[in-house]
C-alpha atoms as a PDB file:
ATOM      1  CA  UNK A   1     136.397 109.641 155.381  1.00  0.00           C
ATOM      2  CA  UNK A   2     137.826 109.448 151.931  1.00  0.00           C
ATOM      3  CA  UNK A   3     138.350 112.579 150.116  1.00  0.00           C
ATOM      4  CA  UNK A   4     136.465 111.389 147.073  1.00  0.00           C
ATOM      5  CA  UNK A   5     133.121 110.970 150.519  1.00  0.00           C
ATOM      6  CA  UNK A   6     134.241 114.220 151.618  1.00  0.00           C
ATOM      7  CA  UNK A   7     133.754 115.968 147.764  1.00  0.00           C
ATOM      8  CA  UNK A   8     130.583 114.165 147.110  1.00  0.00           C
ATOM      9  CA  UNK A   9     129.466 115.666 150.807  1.00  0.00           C
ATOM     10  CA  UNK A  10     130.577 118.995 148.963  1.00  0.00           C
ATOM     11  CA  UNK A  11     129.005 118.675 145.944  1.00  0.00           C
ATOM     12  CA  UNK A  12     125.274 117.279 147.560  1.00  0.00           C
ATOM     13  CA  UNK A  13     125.860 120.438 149.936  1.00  0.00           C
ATOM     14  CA  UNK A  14     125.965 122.832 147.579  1.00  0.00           C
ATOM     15  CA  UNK A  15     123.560 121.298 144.914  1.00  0.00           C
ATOM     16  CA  UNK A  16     120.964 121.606 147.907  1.00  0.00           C
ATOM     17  CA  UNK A  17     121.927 125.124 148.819  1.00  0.00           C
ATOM     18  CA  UNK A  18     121.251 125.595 145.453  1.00  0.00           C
ATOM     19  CA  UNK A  19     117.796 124.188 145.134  1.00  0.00           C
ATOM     20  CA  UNK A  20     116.943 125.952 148.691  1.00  0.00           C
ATOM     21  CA  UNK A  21     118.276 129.117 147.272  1.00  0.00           C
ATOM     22  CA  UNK A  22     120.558 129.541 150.830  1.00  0.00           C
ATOM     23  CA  UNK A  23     124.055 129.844 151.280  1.00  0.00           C
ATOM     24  CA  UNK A  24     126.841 127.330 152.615  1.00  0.00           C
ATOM     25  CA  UNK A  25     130.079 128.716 154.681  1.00  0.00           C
ATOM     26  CA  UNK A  26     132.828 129.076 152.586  1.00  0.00           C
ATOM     27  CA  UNK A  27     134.601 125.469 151.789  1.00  0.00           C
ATOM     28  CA  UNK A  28     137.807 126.811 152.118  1.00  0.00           C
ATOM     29  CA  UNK A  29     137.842 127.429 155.868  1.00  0.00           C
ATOM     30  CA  UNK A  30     136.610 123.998 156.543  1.00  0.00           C
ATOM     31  CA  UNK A  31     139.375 121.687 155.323  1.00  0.00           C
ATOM     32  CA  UNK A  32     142.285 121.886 152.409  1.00  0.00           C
ATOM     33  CA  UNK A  33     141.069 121.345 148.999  1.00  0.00           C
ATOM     34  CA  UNK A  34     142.554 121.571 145.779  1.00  0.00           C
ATOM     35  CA  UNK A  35     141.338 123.380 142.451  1.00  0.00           C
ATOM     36  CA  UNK A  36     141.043 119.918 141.021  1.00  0.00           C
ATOM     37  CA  UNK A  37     138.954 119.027 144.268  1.00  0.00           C
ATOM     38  CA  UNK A  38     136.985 122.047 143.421  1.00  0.00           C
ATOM     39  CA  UNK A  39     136.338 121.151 139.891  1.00  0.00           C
ATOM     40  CA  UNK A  40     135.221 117.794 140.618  1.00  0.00           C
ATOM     41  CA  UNK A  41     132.444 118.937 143.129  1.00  0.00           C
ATOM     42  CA  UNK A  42     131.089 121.225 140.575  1.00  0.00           C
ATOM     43  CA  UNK A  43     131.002 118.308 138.294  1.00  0.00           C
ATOM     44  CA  UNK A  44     129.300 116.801 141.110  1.00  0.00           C
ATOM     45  CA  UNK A  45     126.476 119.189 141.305  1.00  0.00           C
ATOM     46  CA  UNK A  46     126.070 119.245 137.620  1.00  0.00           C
ATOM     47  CA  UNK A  47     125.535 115.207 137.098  1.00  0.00           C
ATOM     48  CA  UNK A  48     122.228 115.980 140.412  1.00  0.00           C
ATOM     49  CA  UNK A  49     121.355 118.695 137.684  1.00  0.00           C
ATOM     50  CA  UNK A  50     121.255 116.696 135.057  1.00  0.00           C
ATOM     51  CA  UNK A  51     119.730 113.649 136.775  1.00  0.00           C
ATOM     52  CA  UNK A  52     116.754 116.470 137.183  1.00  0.00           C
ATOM     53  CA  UNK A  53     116.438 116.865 133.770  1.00  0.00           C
ATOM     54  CA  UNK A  54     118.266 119.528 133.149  1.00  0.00           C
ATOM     55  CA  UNK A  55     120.613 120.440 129.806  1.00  0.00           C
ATOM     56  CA  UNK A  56     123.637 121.462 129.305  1.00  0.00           C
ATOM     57  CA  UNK A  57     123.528 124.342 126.843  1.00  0.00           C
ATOM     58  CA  UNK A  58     127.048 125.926 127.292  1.00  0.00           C
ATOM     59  CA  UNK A  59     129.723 126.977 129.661  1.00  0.00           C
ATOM     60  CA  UNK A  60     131.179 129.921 131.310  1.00  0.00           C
ATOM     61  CA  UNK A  61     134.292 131.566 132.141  1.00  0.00           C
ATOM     62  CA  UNK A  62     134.875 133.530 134.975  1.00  0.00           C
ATOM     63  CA  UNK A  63     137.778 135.457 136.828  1.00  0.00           C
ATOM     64  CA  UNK A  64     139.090 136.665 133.396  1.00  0.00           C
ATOM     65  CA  UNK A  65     140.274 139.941 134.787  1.00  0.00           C
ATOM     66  CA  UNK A  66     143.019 141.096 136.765  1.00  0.00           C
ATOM     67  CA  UNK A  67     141.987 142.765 139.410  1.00  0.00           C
ATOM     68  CA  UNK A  68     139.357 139.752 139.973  1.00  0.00           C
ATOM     69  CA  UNK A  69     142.206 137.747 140.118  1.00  0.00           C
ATOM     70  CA  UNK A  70     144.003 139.538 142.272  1.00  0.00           C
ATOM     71  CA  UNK A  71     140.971 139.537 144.426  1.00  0.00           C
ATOM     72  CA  UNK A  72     141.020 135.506 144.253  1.00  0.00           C
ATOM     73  CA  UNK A  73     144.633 135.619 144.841  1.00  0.00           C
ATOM     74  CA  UNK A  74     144.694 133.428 141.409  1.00  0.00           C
ATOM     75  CA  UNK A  75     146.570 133.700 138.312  1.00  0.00           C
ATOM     76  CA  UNK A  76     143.988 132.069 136.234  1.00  0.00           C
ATOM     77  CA  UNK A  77     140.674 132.343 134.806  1.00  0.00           C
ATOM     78  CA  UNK A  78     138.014 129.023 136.072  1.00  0.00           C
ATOM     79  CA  UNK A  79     134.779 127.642 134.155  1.00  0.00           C
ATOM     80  CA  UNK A  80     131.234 126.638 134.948  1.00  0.00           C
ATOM     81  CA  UNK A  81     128.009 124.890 133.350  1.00  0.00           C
ATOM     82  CA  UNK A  82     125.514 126.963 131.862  1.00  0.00           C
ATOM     83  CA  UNK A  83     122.029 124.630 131.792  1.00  0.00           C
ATOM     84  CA  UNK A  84     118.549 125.413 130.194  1.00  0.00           C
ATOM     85  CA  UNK A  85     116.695 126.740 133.238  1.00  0.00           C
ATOM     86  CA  UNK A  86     119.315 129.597 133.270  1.00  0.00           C
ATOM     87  CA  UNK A  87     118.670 131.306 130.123  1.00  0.00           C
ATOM     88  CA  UNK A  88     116.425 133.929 130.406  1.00  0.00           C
ATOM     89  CA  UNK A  89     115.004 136.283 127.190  1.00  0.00           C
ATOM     90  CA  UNK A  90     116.378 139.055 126.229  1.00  0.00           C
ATOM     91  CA  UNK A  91     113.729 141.858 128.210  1.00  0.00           C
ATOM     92  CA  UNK A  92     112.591 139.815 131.110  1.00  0.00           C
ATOM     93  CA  UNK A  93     111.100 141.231 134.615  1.00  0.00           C
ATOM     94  CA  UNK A  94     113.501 138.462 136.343  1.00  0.00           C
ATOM     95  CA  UNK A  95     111.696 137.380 140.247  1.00  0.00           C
ATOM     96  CA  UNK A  96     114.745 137.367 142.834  1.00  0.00           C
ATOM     97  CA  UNK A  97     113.614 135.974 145.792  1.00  0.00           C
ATOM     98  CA  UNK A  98     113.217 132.415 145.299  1.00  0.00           C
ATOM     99  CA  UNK A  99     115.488 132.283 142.353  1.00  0.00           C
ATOM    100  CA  UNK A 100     118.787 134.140 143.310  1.00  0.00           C
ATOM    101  CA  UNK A 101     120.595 135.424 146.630  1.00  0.00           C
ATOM    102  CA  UNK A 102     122.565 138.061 146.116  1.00  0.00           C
ATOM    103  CA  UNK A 103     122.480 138.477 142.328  1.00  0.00           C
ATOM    104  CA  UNK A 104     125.853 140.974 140.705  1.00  0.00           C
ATOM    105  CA  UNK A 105     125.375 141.752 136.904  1.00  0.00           C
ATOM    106  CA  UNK A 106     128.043 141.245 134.019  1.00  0.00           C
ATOM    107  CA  UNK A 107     128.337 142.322 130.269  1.00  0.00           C
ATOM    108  CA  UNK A 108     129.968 139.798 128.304  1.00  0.00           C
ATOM    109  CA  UNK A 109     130.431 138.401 124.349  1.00  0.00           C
ATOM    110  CA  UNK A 110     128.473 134.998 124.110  1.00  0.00           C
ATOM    111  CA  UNK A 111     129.916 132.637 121.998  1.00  0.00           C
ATOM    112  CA  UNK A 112     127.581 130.232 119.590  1.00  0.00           C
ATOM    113  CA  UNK A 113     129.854 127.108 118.627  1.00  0.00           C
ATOM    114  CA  UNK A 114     128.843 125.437 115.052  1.00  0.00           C
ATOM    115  CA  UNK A 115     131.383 122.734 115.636  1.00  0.00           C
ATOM    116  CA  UNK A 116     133.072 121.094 118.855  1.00  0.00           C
ATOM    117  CA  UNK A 117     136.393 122.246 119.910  1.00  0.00           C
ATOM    118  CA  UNK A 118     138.178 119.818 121.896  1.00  0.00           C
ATOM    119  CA  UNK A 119     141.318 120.578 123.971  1.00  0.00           C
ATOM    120  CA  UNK A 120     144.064 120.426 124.194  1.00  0.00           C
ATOM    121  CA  UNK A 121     145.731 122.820 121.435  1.00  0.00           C
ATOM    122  CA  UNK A 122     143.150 124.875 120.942  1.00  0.00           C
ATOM    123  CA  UNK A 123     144.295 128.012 119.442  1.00  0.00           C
ATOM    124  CA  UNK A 124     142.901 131.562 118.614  1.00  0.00           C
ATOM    125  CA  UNK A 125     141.829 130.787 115.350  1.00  0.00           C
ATOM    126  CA  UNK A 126     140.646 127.546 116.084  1.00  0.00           C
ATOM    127  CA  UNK A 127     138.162 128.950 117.976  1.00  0.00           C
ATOM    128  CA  UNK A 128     137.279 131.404 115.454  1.00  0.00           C
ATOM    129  CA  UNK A 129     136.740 129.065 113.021  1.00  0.00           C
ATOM    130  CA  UNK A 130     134.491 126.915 115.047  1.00  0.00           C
ATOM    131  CA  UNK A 131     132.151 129.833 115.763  1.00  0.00           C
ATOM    132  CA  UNK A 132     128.923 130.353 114.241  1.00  0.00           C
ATOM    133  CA  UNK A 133     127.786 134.045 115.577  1.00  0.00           C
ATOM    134  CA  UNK A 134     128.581 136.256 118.694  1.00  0.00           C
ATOM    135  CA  UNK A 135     126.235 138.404 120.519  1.00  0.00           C
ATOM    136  CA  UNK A 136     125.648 140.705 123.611  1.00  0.00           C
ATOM    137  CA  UNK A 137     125.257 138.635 127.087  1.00  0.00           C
ATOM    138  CA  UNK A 138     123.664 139.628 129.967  1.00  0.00           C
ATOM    139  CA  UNK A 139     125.541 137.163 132.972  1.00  0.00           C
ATOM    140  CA  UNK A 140     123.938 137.160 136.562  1.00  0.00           C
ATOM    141  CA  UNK A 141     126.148 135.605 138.518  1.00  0.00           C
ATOM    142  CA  UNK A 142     125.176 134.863 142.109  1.00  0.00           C
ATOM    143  CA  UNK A 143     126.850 132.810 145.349  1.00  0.00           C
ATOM    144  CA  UNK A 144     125.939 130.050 147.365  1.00  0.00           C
ATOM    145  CA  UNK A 145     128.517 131.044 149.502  1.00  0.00           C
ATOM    146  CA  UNK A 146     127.745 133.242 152.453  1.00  0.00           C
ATOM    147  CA  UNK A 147     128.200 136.851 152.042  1.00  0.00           C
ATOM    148  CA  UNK A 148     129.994 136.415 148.960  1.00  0.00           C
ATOM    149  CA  UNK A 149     133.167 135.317 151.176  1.00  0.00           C
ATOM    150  CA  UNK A 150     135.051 133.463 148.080  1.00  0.00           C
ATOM    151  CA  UNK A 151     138.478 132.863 146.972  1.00  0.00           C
ATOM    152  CA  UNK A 152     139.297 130.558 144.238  1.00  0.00           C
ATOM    153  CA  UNK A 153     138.215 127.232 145.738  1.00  0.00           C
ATOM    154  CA  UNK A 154     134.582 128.244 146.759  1.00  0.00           C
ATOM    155  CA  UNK A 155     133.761 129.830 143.821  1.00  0.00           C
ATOM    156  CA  UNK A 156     135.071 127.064 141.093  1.00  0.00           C
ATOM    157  CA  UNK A 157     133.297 124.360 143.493  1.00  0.00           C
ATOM    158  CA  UNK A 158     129.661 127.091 143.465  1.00  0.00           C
ATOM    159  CA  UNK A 159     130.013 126.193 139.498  1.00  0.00           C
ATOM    160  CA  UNK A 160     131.859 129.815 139.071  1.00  0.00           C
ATOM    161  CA  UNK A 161     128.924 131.184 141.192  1.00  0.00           C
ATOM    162  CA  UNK A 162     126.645 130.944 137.870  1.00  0.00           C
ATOM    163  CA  UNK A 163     122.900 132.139 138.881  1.00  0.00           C
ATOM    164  CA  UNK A 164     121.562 133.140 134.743  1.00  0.00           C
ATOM    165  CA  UNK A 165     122.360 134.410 131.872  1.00  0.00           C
ATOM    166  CA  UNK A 166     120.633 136.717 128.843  1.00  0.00           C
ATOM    167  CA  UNK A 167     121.151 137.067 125.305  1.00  0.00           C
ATOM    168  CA  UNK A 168     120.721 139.690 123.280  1.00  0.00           C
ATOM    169  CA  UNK A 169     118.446 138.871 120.028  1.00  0.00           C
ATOM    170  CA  UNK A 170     121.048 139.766 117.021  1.00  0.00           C
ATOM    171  CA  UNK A 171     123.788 136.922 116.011  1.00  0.00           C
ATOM    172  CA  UNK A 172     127.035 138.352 114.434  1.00  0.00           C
ATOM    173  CA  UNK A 173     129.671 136.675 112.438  1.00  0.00           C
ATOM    174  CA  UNK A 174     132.783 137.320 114.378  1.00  0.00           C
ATOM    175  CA  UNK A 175     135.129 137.447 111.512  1.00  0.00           C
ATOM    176  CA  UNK A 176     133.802 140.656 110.434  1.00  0.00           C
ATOM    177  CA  UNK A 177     134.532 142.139 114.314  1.00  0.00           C
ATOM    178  CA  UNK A 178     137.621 143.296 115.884  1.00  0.00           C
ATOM    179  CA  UNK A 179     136.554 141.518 119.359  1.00  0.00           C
ATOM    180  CA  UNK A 180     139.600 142.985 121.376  1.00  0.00           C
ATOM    181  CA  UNK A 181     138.446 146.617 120.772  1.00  0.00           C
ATOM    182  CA  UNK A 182     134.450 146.585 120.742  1.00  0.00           C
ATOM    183  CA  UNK A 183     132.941 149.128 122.704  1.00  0.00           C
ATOM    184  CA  UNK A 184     130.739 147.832 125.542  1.00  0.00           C
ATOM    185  CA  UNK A 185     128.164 150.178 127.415  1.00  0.00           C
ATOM    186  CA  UNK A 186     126.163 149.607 130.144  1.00  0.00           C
ATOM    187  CA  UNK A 187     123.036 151.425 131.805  1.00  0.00           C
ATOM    188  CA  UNK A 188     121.507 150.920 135.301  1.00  0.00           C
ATOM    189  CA  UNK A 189     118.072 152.145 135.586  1.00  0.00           C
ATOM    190  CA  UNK A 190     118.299 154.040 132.798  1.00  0.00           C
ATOM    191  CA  UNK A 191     122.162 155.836 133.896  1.00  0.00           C
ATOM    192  CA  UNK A 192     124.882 155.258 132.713  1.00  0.00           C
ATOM    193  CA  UNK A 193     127.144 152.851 134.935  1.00  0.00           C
ATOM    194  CA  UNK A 194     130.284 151.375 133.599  1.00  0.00           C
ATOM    195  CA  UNK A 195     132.248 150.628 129.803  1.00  0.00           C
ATOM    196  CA  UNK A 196     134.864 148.272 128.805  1.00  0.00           C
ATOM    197  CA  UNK A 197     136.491 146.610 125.859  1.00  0.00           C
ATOM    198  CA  UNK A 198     136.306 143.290 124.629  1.00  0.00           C
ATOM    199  CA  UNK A 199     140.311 143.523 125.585  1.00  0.00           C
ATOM    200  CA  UNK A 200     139.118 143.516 129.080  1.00  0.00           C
ATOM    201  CA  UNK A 201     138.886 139.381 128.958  1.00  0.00           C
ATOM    202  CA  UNK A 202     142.924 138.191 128.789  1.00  0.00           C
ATOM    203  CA  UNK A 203     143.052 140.540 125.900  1.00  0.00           C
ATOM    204  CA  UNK A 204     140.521 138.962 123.663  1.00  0.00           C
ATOM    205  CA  UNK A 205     137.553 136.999 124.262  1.00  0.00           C
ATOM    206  CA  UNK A 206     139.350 134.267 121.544  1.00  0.00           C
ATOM    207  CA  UNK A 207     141.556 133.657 124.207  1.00  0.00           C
ATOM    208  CA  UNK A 208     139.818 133.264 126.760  1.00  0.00           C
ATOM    209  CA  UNK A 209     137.420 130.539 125.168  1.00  0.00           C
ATOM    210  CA  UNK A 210     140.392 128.935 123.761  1.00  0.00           C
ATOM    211  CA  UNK A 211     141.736 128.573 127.563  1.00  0.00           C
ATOM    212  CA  UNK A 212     138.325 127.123 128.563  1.00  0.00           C
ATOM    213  CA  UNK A 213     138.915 124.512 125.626  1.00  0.00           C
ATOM    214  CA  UNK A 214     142.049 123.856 126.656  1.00  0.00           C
ATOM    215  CA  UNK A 215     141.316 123.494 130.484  1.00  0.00           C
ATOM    216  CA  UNK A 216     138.562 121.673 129.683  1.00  0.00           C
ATOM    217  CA  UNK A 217     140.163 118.789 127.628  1.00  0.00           C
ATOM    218  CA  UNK A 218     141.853 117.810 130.879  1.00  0.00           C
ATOM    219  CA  UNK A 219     138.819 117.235 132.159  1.00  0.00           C
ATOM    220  CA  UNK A 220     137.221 115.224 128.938  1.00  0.00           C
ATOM    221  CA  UNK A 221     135.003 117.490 128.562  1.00  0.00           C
ATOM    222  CA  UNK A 222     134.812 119.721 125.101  1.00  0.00           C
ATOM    223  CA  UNK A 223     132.911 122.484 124.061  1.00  0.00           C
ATOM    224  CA  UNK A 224     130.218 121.142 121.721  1.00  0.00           C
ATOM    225  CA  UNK A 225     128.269 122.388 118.550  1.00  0.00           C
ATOM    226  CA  UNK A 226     125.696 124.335 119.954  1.00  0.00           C
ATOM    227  CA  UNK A 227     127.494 125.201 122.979  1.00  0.00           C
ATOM    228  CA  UNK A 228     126.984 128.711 124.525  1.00  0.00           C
ATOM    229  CA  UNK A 229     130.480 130.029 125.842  1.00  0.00           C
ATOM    230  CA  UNK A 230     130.022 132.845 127.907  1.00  0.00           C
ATOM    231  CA  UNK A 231     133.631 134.524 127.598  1.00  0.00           C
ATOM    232  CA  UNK A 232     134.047 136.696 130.522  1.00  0.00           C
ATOM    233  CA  UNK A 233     132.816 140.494 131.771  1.00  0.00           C
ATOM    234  CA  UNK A 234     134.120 143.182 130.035  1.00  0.00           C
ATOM    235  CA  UNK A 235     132.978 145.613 132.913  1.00  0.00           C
ATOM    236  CA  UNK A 236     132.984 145.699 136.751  1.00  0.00           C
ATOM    237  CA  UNK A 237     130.229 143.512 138.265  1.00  0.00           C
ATOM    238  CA  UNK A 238     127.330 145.257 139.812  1.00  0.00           C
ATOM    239  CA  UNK A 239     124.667 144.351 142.636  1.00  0.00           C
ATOM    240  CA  UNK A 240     121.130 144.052 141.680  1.00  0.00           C
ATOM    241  CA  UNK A 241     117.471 144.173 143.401  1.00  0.00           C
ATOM    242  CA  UNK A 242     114.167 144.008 142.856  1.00  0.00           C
ATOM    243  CA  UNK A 243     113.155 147.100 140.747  1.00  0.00           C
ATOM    244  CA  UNK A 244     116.604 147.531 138.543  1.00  0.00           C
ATOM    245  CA  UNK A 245     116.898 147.282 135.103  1.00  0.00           C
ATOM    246  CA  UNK A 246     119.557 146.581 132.970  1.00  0.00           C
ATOM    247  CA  UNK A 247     120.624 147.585 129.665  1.00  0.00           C
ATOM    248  CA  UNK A 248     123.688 146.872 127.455  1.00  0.00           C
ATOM    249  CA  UNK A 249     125.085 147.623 124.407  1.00  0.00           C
ATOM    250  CA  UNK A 250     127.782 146.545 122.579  1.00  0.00           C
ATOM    251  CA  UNK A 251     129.323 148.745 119.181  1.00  0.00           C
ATOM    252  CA  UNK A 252     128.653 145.571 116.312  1.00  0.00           C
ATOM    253  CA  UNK A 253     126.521 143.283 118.139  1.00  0.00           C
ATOM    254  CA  UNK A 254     123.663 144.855 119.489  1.00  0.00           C
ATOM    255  CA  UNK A 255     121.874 145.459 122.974  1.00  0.00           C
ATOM    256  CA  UNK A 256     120.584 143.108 125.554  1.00  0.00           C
ATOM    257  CA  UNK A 257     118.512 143.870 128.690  1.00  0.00           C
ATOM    258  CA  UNK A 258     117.183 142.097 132.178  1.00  0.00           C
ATOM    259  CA  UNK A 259     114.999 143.892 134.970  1.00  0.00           C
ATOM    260  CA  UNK A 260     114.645 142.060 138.301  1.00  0.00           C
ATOM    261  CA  UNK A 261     111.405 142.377 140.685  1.00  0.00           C
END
C-alpha cells in the first residue's frame, strides 16, 4: 500500500471515530509517520467535514507551552480546523455523552481576523494589524485517541484533538491591550482553579498566530477575514464531566463560561 492509501486509511479512521464519538489506538505505534503525514490526514478529515456541510470558521493552535511540549517531546506548537458545529454560546449547559469523550478545558485569547494573513513572513505586527477584536475563549479540547495516549503525531493527525470552543460576548481592539501580560482567571464550579498570562503562549499570543500563519502558508492555506484563531491556553488544561461549570475571566476582555451535563 502506498503511503498516500495508508493516510487516507488514517484520515477515514479517524473522521469515523469522530462521528461515532469512540477512540482509535494511537497512530504512532502502528507504523512511522511524519508530521507532514500527520498534517495531511487532518486535512483529510476536514475535506469528509466539509463534504458534510460543514464551515470552516477559524483555526487553532495547540501545544504552545513548554511543559506541553515537553510532554509531546516537540519543540513546536501544531494547528487545527475550527468548523461551525463547534462553536458553542457563551453560557451553554454543553451534553457530553454523544458529543465528546473525554473533554479537558482551556482559557485562551480568540483572535477575529478583518483581513487574510497569508504566510510566509508574517510578523508580529502584521498580525496585529490584520485583527479586528480579541476576546475571552473557552477551548474544549477532546481525543479520539484512546486514553489520551498522544505524542505529537496522533494529536496533529486528531486535528490538534479539537472537540469545541466558546466565546465570550465582548470584542476588544487589541491595540489598546498589552496581550503578553493580561491577567487570566479561571473558576471550576464556582472555585477558583488555575491563572496565567497571556505570556504563557510563546510569550505573546501575536506570536503564536503569526507562527500558525507562517506554518500554514506551507500548506496553502491562510488565515482568512473572518477567521477565528484560537491562540493557545494560557492555563493548565482541566478534565470535565457532566455537572461542571466553567467560568473565565480575563483583565480587558471580559468573561466567558460553559457547563457540561
Amino acid at each position: 500500500m502506498s503511503q498516500e492509501a495508508r493516510v487516507q486509511n488514517y484520515s477515514d479512521e479517524l473522521f469515523e471515530a469522530l462521528r461515532a464519538n469512540r477512540t482509535v489506538p494511537p497512530l504512532r505505534h502502528r507504523e512511522e509517520l511524519t508530521i507532514d503525514d500527520a498534517y495531511r490526514i487532518s486535512l483529510g478529515i476536514l475535506a469528509r467535514r466539509e463534504n458534510e456541510g460543514e464551515r470552516v470558521v477559524g483555526k487553532k493552535i495547540g501545544v504552545t507551552s513548554k511543559a506541553v511540549q515537553d510532554m509531546l517531546g516537540v519543540d513546536r506548537p501544531d494547528f487545527g480546523f475550527l468548523t461551525h458545529p463547534m462553536q458553542v454560546p457563551s453560557g451553554s449547559a454543553y451534553p457530553i455523552e454523544g458529543n465528546l469523550i473525554a473533554p479537558r478545558a482551556e482559557a485562551e485569547i480568540a483572535f477575529i481576523l478583518r483581513s487574510d494573513l497569508i504566510g510566509p513572513g508574517v510578523t508580529e505586527d502584521d498580525v496585529l494589524a490584520a485583527t479586528e477584536s480579541v476576546c475571552a475563549c473557552f477551548e474544549i479540547v477532546d481525543s479520539r485517541i484512546a486514553g489520551w495516549d498522544i505524542k505529537i503525531i496522533d494529536t496533529i493527525a486528531d486535528n490538534a484533538s479539537c472537540g469545541i470552543f466558546v466565546l465570550g460576548e465582548e470584542r476588544v481592539d487589541p491595540r489598546d491591550l498589552d496581550l503578553p501580560g493580561l491577567h487570566c482567571q479561571v473558576w471550576k464550579n464556582g472555585v477558583a482553579l488555575s491563572e496565567g498570562y497571556g505570556s504563557a503562549v510563546q510569550g505573546s499570543p501575536l506570536t503564536a498566530v503569526a507562527w500558525l500563519a507562517n506554518t500554514l502558508g506551507a500548506y496553502d492555506v491562510a488565515l482568512k477575514a473572518g477567521d477565528i484563531i484560537l491562540s493557545g491556553s494560557l492555563v493548565p488544561l482541566e478534565p470535565a464531566a457532566p455537572g461542571d461549570e466553567f467560568e473565565m475571566a480575563i483583565d480587558g476582555l471580559g468573561k466567558a463560561k460553559i457547563g457540561f451535563r
